[in-house]
N, C-alpha and C. Protein backbone atom coordinates (compact mmCIF):
# COMPACT_ATOMS: atom_id res chain seq x y z
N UNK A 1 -36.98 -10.49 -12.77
CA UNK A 1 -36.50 -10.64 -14.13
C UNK A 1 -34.97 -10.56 -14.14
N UNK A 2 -34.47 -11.49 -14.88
CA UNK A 2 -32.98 -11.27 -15.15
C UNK A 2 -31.71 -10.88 -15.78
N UNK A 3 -31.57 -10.20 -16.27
CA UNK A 3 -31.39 -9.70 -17.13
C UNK A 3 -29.68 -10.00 -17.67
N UNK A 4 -29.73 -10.45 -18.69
CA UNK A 4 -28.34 -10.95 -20.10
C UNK A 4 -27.17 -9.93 -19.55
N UNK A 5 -26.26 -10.18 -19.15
CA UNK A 5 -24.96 -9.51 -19.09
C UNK A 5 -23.63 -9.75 -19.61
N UNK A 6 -22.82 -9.40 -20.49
CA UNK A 6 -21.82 -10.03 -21.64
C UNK A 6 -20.55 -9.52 -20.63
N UNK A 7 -19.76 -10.32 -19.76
CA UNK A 7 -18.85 -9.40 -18.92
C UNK A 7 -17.40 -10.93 -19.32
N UNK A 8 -16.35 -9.97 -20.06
CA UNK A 8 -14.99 -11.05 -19.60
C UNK A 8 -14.28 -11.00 -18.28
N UNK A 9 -14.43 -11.68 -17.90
CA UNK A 9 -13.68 -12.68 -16.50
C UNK A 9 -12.87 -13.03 -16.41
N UNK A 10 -11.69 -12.91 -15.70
CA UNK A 10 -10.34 -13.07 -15.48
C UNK A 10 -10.64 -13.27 -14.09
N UNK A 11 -10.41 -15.26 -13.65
CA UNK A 11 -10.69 -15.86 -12.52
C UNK A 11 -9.30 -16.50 -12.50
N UNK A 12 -8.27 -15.88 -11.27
CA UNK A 12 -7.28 -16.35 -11.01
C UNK A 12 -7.25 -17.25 -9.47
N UNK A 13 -6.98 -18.68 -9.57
CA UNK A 13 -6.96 -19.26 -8.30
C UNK A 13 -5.36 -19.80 -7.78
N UNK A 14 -5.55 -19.73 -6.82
CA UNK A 14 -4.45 -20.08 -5.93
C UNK A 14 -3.02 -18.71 -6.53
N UNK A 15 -3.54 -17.58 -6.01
CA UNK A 15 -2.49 -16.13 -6.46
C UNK A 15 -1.56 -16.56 -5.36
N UNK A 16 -0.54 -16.04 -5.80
CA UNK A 16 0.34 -16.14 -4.63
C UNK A 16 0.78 -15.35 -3.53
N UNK A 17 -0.18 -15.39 -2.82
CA UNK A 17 -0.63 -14.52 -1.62
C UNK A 17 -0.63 -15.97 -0.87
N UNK A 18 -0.46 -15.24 0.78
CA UNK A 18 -1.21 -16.42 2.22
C UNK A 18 -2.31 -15.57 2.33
N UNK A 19 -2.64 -14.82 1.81
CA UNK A 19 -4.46 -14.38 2.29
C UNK A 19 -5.36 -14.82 1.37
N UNK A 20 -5.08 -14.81 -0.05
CA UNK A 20 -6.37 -14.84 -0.69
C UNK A 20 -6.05 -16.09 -1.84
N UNK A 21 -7.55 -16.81 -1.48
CA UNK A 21 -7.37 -18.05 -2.28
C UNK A 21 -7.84 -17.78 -3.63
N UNK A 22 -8.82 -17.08 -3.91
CA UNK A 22 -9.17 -17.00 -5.39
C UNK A 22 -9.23 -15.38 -5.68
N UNK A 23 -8.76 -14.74 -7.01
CA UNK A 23 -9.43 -13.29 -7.36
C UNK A 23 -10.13 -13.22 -8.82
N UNK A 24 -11.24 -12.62 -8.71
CA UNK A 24 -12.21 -13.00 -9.82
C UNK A 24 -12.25 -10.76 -9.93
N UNK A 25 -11.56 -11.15 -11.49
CA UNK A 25 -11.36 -9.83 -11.78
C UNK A 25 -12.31 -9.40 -13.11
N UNK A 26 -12.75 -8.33 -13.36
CA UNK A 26 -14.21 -8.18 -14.68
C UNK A 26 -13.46 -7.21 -15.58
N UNK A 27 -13.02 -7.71 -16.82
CA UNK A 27 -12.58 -6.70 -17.46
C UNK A 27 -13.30 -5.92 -18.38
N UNK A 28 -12.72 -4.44 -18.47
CA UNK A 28 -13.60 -3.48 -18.69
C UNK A 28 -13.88 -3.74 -20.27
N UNK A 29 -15.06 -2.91 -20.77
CA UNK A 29 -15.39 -3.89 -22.09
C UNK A 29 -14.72 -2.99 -23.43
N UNK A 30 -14.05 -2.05 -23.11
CA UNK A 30 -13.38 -1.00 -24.67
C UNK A 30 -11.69 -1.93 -24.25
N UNK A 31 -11.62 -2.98 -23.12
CA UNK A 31 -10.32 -3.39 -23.06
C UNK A 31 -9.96 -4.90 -23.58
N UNK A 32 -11.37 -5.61 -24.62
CA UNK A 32 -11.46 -6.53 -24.69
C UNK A 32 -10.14 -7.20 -25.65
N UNK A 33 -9.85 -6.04 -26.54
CA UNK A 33 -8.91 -6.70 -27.67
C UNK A 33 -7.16 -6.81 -26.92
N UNK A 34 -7.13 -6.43 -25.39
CA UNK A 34 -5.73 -6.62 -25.13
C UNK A 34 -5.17 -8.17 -25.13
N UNK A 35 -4.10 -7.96 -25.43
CA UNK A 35 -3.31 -9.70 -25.40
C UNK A 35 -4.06 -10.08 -23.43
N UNK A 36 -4.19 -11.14 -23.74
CA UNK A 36 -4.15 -12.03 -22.86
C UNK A 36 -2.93 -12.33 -21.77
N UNK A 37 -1.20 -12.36 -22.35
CA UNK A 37 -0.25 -12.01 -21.09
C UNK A 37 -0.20 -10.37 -20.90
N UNK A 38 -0.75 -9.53 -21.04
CA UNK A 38 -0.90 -8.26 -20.61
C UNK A 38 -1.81 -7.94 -19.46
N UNK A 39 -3.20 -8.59 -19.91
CA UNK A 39 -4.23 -9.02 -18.94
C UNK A 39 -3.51 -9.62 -17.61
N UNK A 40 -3.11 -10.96 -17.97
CA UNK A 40 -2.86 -11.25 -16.73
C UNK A 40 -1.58 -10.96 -15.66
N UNK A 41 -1.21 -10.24 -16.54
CA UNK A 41 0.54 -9.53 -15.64
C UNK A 41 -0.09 -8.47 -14.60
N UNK A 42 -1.19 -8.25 -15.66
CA UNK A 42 -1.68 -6.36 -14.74
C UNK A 42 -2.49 -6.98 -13.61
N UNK A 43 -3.40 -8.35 -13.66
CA UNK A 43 -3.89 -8.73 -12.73
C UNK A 43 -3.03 -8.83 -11.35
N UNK A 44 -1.87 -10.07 -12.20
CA UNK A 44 -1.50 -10.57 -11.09
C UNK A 44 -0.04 -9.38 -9.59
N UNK A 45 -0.12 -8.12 -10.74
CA UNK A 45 0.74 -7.08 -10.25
C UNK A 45 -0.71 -6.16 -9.50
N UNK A 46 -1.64 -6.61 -9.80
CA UNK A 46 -2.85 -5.72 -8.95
C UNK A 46 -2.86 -6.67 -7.45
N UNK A 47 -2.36 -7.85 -7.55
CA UNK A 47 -3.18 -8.65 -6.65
C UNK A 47 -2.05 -8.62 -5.57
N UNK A 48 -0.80 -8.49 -6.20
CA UNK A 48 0.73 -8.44 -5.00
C UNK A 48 0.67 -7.10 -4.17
N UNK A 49 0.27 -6.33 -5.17
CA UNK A 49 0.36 -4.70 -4.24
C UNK A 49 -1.31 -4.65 -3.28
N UNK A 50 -2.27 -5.79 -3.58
CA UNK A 50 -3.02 -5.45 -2.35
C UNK A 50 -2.72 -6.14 -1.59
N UNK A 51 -1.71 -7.40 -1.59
CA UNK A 51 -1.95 -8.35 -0.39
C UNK A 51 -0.78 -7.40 0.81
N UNK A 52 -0.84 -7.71 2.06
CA UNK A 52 0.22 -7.49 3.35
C UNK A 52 1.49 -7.64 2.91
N UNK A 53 2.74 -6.99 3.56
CA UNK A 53 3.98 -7.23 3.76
C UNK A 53 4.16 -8.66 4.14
N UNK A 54 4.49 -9.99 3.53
CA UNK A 54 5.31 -10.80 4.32
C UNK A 54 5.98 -10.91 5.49
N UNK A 55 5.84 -11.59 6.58
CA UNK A 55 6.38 -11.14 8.10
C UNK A 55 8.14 -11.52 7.32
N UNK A 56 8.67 -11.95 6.19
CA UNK A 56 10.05 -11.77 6.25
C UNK A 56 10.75 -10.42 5.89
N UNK A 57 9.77 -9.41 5.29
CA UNK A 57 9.90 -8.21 4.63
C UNK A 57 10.18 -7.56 6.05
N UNK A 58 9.23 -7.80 7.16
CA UNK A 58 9.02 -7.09 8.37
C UNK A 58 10.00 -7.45 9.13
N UNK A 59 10.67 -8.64 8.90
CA UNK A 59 11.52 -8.96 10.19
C UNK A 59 13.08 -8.28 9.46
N UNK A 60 13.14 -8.24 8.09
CA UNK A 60 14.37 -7.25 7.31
C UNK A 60 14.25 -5.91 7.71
N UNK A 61 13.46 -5.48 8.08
CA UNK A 61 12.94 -4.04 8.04
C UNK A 61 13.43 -3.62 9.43
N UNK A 62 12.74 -4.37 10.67
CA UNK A 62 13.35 -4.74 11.63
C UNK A 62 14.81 -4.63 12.16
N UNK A 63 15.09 -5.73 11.56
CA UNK A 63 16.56 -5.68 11.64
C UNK A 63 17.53 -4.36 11.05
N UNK A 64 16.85 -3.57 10.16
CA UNK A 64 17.91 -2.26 9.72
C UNK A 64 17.32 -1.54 10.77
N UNK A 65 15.86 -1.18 11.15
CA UNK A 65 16.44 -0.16 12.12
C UNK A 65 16.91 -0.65 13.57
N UNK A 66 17.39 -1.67 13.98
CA UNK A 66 17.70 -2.06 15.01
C UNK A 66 19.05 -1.53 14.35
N UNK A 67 20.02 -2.44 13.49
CA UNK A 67 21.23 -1.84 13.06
C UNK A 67 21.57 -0.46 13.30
N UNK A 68 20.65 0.16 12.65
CA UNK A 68 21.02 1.51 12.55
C UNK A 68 20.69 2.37 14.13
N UNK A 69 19.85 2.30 14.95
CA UNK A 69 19.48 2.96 16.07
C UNK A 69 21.63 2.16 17.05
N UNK A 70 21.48 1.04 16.78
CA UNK A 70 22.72 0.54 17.37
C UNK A 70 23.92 1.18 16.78
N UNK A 71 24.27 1.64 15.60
CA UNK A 71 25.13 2.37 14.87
C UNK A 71 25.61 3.95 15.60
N UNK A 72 24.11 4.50 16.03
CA UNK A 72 23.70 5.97 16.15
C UNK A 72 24.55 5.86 17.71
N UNK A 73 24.35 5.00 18.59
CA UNK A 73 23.98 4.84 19.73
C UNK A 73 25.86 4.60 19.79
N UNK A 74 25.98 3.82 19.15
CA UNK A 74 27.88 3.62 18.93
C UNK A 74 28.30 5.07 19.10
N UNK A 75 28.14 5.54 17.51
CA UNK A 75 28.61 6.75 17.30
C UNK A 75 28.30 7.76 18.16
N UNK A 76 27.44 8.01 19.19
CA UNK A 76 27.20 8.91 19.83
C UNK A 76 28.00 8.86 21.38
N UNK A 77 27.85 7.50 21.54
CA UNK A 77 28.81 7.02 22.48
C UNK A 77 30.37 7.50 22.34
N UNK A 78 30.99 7.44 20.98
CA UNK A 78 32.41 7.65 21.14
C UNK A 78 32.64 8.88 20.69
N UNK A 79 31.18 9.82 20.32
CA UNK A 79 31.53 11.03 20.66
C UNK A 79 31.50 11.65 22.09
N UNK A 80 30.66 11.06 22.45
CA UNK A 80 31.25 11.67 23.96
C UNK A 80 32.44 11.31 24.46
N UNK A 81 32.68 10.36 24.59
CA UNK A 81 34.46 10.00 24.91
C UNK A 81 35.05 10.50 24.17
N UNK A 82 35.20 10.69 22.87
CA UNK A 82 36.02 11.90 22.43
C UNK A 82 36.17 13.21 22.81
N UNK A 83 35.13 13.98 23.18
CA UNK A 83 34.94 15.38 24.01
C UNK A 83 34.88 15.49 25.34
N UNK A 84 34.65 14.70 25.73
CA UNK A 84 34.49 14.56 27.47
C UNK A 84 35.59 14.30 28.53
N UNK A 85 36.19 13.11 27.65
CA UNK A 85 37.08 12.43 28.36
C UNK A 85 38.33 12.91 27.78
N UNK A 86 38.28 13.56 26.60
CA UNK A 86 39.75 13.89 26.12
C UNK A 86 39.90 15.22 26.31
């Protein structure tokens, strides 16, 4: 037997993610009277914070601590020539 279910649907395709082609979201039913760009802001801010870091986020990320370990590695360097050698 099958039984009647009254559910609003918020079916977003092509999110802008490289992982996920469609998200089919069920909204809760005491939330029916919200505006419609409210609905879909909260969706589409649900759907960015689950997808992965971008490998360009990773390769920025990358690059500061390379900077910075190279910074440390400076500065530590010309403290020893400052105390050692002088």
């Amino acid at each position: 037997m099958i039984k009647g279910v009254n559910k609003k649907v918020l079916e977003i395709n092509n999110p802008q993610s490289l992982y996920f082609e469609k998200a089919v979201l069920y909204l809760k039913p005491n939330m029916s009277s919200v505006s419609c760009k409210l609905v879909r802001a909260e969706a589409e801010q649900m759907i960015r914070s689950m997808s992965p870091k971008t490998p360009k986020s990773f390769a920025l990320r990358w690059l500061a601590v390379a900077a910075a370990a190279f910074l440390l590695g400076f500065c530590g360097a010309l403290a020893a020539y400052w105390f050692v050698i002088k």
